[in-house]
N, C-alpha and C. Protein backbone atom coordinates (compact mmCIF):
# COMPACT_ATOMS: atom_id res chain seq x y z
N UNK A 1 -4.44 17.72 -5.32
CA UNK A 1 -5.06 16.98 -6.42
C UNK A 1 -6.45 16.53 -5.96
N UNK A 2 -7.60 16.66 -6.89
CA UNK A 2 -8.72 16.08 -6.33
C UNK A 2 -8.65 14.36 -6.46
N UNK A 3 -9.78 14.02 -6.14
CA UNK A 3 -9.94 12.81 -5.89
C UNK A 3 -10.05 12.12 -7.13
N UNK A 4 -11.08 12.70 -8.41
CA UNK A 4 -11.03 11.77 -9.38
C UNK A 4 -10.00 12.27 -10.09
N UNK A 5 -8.95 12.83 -10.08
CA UNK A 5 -7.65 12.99 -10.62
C UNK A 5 -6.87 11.91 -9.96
N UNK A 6 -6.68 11.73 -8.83
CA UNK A 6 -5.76 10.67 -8.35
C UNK A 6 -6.65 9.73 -8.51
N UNK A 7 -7.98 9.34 -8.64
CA UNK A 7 -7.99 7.97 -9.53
C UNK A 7 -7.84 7.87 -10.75
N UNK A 8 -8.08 8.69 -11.74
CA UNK A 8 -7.02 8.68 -13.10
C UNK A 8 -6.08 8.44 -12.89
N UNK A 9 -4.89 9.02 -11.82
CA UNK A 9 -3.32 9.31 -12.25
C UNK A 9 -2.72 8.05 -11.55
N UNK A 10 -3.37 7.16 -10.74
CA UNK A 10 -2.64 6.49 -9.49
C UNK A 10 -2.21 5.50 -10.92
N UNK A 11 -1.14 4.87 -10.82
CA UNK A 11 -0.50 3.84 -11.48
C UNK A 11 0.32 2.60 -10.27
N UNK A 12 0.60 1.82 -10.91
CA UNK A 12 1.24 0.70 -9.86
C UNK A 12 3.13 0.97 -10.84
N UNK A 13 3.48 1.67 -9.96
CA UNK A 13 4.97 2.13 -10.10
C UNK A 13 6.23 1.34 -9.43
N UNK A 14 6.82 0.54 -10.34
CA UNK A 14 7.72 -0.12 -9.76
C UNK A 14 9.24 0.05 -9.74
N UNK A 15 9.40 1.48 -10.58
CA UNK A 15 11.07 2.39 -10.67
C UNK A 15 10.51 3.50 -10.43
N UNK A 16 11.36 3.07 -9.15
CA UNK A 16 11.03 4.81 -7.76
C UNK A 16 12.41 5.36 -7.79
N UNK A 17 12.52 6.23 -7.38
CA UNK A 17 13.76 6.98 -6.71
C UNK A 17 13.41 7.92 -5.57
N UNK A 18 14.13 7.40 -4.35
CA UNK A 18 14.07 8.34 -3.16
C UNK A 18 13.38 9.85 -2.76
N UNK A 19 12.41 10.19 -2.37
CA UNK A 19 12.39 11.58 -2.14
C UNK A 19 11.94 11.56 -0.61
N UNK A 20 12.37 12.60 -0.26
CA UNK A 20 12.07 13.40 1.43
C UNK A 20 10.53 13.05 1.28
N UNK A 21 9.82 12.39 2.36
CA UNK A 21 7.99 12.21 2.34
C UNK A 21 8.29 12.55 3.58
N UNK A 22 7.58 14.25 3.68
CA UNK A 22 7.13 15.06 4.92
C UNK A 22 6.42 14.32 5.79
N UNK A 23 6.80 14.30 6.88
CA UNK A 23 5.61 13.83 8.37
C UNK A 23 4.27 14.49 7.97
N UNK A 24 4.17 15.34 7.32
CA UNK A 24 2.89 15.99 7.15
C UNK A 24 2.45 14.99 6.38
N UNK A 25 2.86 15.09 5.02
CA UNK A 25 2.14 13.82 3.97
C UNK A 25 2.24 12.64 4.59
N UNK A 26 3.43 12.33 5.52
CA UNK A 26 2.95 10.48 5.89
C UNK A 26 1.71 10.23 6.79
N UNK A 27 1.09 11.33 7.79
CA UNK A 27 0.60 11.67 8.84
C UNK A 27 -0.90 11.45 7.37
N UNK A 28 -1.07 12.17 6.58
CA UNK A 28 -1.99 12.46 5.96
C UNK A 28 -2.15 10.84 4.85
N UNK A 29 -1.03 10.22 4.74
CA UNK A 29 -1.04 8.80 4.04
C UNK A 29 -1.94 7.68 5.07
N UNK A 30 -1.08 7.97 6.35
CA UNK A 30 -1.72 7.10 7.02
C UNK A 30 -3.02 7.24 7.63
N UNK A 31 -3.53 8.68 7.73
CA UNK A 31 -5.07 8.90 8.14
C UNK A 31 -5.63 8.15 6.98
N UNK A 32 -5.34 8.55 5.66
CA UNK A 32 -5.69 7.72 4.94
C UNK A 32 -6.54 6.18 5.15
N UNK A 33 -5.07 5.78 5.04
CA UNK A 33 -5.78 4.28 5.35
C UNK A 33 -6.49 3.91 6.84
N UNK A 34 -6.11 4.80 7.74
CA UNK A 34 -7.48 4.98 9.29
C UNK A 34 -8.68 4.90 8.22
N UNK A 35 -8.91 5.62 8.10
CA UNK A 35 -10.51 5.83 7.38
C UNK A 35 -11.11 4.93 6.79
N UNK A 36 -10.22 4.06 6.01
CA UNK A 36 -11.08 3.08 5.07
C UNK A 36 -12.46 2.32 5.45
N UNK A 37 -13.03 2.19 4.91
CA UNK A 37 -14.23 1.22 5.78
C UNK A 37 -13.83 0.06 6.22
N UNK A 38 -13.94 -0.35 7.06
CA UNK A 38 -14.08 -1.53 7.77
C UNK A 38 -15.38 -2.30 8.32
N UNK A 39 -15.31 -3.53 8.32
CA UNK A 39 -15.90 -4.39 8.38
C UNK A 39 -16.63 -4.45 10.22
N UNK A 40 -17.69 -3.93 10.61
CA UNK A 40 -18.49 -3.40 11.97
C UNK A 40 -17.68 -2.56 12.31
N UNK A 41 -16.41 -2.05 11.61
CA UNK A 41 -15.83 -0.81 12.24
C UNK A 41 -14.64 -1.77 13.38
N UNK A 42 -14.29 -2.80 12.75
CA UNK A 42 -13.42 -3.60 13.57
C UNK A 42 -11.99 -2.96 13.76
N UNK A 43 -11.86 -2.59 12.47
CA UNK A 43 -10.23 -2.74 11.95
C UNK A 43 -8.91 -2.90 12.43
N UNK A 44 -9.25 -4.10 11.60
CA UNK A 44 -8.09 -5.40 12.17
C UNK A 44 -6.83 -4.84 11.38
N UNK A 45 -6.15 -3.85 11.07
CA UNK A 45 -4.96 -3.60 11.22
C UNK A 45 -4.40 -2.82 11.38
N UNK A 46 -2.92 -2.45 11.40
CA UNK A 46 -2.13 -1.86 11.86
C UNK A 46 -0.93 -1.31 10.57
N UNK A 47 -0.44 -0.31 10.87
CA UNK A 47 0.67 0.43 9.56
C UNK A 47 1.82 0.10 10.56
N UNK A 48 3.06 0.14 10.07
CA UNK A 48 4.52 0.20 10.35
C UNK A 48 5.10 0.84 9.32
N UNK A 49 5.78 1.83 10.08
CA UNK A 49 6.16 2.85 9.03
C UNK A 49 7.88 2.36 9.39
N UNK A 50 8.34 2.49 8.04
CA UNK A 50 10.03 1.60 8.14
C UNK A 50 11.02 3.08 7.01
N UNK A 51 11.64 3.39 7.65
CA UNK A 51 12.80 4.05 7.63
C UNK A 51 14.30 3.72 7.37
N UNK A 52 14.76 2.73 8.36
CA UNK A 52 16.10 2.34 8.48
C UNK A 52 16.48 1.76 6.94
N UNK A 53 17.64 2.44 6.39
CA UNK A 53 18.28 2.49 5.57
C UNK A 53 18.85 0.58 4.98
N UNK A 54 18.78 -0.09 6.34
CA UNK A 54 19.21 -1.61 6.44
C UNK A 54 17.98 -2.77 5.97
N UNK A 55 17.10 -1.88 7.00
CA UNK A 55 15.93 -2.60 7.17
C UNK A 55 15.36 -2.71 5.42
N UNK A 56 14.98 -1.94 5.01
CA UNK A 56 14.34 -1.14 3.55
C UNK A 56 15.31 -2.45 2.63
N UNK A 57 16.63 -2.25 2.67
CA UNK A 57 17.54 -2.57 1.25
C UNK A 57 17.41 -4.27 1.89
N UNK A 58 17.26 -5.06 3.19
CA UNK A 58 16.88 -6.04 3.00
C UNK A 58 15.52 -6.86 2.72
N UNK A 59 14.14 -5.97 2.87
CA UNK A 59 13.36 -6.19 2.15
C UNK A 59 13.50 -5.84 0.37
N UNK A 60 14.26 -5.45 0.00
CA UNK A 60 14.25 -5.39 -1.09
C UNK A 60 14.82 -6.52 -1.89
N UNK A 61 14.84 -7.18 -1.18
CA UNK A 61 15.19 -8.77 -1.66
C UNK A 61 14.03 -9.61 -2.31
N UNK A 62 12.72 -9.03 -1.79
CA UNK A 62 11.52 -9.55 -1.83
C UNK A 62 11.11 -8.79 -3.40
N UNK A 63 11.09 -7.45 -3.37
CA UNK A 63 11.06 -6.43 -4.53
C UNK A 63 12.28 -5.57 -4.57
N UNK A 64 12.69 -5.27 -5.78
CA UNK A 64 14.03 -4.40 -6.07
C UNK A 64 13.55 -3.07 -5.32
N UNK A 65 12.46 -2.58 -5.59
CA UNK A 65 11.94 -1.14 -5.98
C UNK A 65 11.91 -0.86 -4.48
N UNK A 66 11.84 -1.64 -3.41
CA UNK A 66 11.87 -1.52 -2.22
C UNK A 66 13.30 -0.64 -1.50
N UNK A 67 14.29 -0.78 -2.00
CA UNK A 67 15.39 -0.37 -2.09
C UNK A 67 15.89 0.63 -2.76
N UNK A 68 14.91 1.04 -3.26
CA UNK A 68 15.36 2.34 -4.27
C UNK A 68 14.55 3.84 -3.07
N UNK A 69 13.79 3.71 -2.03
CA UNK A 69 13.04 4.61 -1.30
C UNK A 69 13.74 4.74 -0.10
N UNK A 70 13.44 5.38 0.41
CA UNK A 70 13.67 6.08 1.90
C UNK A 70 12.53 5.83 3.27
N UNK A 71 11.22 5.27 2.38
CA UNK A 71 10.37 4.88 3.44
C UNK A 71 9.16 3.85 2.77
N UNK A 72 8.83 3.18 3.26
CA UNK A 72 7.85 1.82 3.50
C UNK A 72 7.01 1.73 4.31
N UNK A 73 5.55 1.59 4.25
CA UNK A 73 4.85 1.64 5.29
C UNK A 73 3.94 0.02 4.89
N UNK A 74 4.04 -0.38 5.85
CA UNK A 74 3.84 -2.28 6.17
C UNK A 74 2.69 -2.15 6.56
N UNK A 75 1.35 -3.25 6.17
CA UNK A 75 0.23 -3.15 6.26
C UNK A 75 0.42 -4.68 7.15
N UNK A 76 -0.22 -4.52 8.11
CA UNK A 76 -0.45 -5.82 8.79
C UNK A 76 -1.78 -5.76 9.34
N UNK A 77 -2.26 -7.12 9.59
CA UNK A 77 -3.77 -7.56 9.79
C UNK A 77 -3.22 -8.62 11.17
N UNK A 78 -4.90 -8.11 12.05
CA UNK A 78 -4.75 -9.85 12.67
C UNK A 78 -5.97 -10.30 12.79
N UNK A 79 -6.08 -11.32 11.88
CA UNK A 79 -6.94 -11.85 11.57
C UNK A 79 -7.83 -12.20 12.33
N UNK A 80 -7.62 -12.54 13.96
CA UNK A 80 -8.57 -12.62 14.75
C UNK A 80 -9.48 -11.69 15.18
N UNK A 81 -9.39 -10.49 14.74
CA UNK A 81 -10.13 -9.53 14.99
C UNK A 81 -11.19 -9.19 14.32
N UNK A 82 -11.12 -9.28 12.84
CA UNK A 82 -12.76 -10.32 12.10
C UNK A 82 -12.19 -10.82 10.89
N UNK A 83 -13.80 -11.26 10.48
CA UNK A 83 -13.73 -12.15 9.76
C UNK A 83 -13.50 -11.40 8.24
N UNK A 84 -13.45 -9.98 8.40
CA UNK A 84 -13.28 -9.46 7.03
C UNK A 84 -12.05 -8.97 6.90
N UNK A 85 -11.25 -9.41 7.61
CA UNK A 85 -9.88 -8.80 7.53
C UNK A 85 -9.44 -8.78 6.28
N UNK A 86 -8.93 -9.69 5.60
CA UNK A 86 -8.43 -9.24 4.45
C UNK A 86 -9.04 -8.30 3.88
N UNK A 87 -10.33 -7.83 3.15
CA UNK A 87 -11.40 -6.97 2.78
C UNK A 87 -10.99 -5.48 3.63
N UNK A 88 -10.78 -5.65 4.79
CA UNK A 88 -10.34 -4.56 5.41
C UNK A 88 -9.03 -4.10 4.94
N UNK A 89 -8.39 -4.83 5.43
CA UNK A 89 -6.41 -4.19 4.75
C UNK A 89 -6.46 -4.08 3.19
N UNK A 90 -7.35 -4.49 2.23
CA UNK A 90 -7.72 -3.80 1.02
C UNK A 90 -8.33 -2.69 0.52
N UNK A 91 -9.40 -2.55 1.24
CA UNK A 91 -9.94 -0.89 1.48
C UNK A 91 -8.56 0.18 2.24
N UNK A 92 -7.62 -0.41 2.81
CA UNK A 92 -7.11 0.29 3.67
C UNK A 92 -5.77 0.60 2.90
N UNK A 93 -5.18 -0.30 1.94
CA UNK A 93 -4.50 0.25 1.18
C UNK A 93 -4.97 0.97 -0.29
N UNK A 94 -6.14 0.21 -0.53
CA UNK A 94 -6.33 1.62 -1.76
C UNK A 94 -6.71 2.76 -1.11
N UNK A 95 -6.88 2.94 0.03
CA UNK A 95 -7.33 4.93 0.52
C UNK A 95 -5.72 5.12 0.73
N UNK A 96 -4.76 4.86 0.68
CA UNK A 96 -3.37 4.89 0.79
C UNK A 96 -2.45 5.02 -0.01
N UNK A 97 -3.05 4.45 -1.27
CA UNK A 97 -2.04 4.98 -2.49
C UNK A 97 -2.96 5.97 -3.53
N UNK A 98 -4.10 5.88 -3.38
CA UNK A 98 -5.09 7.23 -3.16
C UNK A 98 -4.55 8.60 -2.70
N UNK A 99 -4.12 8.69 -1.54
CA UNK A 99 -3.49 9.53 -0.69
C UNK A 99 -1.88 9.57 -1.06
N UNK A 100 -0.71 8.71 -2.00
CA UNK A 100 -0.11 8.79 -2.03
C UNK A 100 0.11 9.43 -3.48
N UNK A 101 -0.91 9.38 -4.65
CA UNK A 101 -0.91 9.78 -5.48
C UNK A 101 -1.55 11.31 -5.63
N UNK A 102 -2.54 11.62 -4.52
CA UNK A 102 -2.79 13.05 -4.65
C UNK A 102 -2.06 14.03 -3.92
N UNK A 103 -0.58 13.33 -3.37
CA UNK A 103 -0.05 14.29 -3.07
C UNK A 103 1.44 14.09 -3.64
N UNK A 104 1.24 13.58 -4.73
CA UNK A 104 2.41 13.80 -5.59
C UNK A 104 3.58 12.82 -5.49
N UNK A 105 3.00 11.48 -4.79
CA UNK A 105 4.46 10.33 -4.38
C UNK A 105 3.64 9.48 -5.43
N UNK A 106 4.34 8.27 -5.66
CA UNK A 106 4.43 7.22 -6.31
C UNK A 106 4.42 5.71 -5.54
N UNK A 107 3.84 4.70 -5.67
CA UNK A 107 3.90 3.56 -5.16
C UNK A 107 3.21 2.62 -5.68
N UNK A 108 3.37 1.24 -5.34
CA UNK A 108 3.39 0.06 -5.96
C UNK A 108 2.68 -1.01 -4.86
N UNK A 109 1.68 -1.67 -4.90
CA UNK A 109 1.45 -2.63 -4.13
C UNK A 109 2.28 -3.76 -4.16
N UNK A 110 2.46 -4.08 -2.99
CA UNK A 110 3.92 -5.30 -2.93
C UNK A 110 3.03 -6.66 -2.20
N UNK A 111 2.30 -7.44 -2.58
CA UNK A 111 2.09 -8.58 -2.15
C UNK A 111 2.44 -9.86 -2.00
N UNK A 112 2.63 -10.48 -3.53
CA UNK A 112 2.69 -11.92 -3.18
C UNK A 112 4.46 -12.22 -3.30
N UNK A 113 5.49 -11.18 -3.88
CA UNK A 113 6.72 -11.54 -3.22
C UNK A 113 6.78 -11.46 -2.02
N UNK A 114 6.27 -10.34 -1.10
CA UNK A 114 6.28 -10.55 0.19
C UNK A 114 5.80 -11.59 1.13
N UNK A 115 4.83 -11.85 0.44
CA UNK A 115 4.15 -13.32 1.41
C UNK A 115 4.73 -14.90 1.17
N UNK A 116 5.11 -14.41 0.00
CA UNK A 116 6.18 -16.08 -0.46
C UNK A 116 7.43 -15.80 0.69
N UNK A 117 7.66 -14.89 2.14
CA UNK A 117 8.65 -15.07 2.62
C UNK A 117 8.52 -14.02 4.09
N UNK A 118 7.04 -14.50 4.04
CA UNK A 118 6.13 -13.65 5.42
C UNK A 118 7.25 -14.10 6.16
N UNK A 119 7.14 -15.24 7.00
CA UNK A 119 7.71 -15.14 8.26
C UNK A 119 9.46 -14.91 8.27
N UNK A 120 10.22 -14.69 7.33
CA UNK A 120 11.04 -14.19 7.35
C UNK A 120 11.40 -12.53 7.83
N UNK A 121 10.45 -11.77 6.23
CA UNK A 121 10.24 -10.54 6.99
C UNK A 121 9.28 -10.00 8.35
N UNK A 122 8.31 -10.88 8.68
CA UNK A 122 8.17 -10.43 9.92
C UNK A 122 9.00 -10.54 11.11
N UNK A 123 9.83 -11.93 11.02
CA UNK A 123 11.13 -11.80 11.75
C UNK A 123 12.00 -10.41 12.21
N UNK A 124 12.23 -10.24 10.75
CA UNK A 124 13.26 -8.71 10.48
C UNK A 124 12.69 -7.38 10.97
N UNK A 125 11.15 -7.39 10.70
CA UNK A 125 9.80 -6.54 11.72
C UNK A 125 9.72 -6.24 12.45
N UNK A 126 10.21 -7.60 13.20
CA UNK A 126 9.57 -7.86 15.02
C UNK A 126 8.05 -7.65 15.08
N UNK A 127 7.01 -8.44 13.69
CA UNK A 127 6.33 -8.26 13.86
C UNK A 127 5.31 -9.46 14.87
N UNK A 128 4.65 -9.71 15.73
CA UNK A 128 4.23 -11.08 16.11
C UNK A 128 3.58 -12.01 15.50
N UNK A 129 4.04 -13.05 15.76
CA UNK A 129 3.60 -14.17 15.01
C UNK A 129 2.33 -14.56 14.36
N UNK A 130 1.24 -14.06 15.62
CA UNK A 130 0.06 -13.99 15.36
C UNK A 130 -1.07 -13.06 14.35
N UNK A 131 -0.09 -11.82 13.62
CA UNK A 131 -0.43 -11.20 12.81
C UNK A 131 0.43 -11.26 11.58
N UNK A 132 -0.45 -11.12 10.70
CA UNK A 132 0.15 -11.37 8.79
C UNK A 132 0.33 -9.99 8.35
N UNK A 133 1.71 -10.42 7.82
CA UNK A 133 2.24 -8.77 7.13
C UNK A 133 1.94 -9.17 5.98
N UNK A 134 1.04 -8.42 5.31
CA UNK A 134 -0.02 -8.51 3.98
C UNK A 134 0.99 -7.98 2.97
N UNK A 135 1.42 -6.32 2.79
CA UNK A 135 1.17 -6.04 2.34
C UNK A 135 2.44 -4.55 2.28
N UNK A 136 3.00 -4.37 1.24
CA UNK A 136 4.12 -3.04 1.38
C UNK A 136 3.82 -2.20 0.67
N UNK A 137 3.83 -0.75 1.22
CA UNK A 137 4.00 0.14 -0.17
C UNK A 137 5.19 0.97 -0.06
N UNK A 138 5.99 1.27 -0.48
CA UNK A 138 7.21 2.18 -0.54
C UNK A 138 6.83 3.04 -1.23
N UNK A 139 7.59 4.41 -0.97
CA UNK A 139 6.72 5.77 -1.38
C UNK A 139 8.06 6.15 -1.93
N UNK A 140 8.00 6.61 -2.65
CA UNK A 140 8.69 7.66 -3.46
C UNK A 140 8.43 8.30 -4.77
N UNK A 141 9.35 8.64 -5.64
CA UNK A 141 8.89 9.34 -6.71
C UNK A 141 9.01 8.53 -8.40
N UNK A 142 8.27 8.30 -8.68
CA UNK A 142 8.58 7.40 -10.56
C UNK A 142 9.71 7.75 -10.80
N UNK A 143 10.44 6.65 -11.14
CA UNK A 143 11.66 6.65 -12.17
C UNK A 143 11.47 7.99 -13.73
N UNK A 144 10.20 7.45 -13.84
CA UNK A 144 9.92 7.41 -15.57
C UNK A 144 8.66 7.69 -15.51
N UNK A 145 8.38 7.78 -16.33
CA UNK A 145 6.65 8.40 -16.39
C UNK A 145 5.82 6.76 -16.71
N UNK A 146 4.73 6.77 -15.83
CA UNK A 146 4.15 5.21 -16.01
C UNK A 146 2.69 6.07 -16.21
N UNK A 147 1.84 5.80 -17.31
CA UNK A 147 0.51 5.37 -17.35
C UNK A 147 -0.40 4.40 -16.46
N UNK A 148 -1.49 4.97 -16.50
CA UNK A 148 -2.63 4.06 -15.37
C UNK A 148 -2.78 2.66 -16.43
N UNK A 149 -3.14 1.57 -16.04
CA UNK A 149 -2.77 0.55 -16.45
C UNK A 149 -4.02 0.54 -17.67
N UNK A 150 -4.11 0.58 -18.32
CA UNK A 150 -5.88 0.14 -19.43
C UNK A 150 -6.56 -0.36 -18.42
N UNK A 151 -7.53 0.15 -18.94
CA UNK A 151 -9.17 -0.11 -18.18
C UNK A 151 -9.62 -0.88 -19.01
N UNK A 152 -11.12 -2.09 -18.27
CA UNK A 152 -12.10 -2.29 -19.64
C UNK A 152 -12.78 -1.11 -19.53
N UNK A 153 -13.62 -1.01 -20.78
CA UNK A 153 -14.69 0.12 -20.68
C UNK A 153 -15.66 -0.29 -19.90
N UNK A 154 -16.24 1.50 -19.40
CA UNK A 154 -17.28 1.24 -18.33
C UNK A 154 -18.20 0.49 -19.02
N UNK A 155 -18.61 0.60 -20.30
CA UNK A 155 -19.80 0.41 -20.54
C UNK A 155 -19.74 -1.77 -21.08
N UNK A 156 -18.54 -2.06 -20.87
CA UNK A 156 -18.33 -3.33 -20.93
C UNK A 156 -18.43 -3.88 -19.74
N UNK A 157 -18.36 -3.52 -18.47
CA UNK A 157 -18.28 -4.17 -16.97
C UNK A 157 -20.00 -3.54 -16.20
N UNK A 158 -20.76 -2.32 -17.04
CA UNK A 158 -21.53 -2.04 -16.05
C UNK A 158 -22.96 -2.62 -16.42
N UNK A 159 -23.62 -3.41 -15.94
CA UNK A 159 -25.13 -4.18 -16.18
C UNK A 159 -26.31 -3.29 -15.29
N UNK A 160 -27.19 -3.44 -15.92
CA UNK A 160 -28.39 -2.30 -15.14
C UNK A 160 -29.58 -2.98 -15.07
N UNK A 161 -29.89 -2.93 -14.33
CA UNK A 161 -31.21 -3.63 -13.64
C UNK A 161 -31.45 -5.05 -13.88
N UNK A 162 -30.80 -5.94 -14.42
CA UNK A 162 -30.51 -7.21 -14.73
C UNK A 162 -29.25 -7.19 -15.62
N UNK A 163 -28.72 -8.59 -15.43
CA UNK A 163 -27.43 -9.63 -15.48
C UNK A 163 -27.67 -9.21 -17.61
C-alpha cells in the first residue's frame, strides 16, 4: 500500500480479531517507529513486543480489544533522555500504525486507560520504574469494516501567509 493510501485507510480500530503478524511485518512495524523523528535524534524510547497469551488477556482489563490479538507492542519513554519525549513516542507511534495499516493489520491507540493504571501494568512488564509505558497498540485484523474518522476540511484548518 502506498503511503497516502494508508493515510486515507488508517482508522482507530477497536474490534480486532487475532491474525498470525509475520516477524517480517513486525520487524518492518517496528523499523517503523525507529525512524520517526526525534527530538536532536535522542530517542527516548523503547518498543516491547508482548506475545504471551496471559500477559495480553490481563492487559485487557485496561481495553477489551487488547484481548482479542495475539500481539501488542508497548511504547515506552524515559523521560530523562529529553525534553521532547513525549513529542517523540508520538511521532513514533503514528510511523507505526502507518506501517500497520499499509500492510494490511489493524490497530487502535491505547492511552489514557492504560495510564489510569501505569504502574500496575508496568509491574506485569517488568518494566522499570523510571520509564513510562505511554502507550499500546495491538495488531490484528478489524472485526468489521471501520471508516477513517471525519476530517475538518483542508480548506477550514489551512491559513496562508497570515492568521
Amino acid at each position: 500500500m502506498e503511503l497516502f493510501d494508508a493515510l486515507v485507510q488508517r482508522a482507530s480500530v477497536r474490534k480486532l480479531k487475532p491474525v498470525e503478524v509475520t516477524g517480517a511485518d513486525l520487524q518492518r512495524i517496528l523499523d517503523a517507529g525507529r525512524r520517526a523523528p526525534s527530538g536532536q535524534n535522542f530517542q527516548p524510547f523503547d518498543f516491547l513486543v508482548i506475545r504471551d497469551p496471559d500477559t495480553l488477556r490481563e492487559l485487557s482489563r485496561a481495553q477489551a480489544c487488547i484481548g482479542d490479538v495475539t500481539l501488542a507492542v508497548a511504547l515506552v519513554a524515559d523521560p530523562e533522555k529529553s525534553r521532547w519525549w513525549l513529542e517523540d513516542i508520538a511521532a513514533a507511534t503514528a510511523n507505526m500504525l502507518l506501517a500497520i495499516t499499509a500492510l494490511g493489520y489493524a490497530s487502535v491507540w491505547i492511552e489514557g486507560t492504560l495510564l489510569r493504571q501505569e504502574a500496575e501494568h508496568k509491574r506485569l512488564l517488568g518494566i522499570p520504574e523510571n520509564l513510562r509505558l505511554m502507550i499500546l497498540l495491538p495488531i490484528g485484523q478489524a472485526a468489521e469494516a471501520v471508516a477513517q474518522a471525519p476530517k475538518r476540511a483542508l480548506e477550514d484548518m489551512v491559513h496562508r501567509d497570515r492568521w
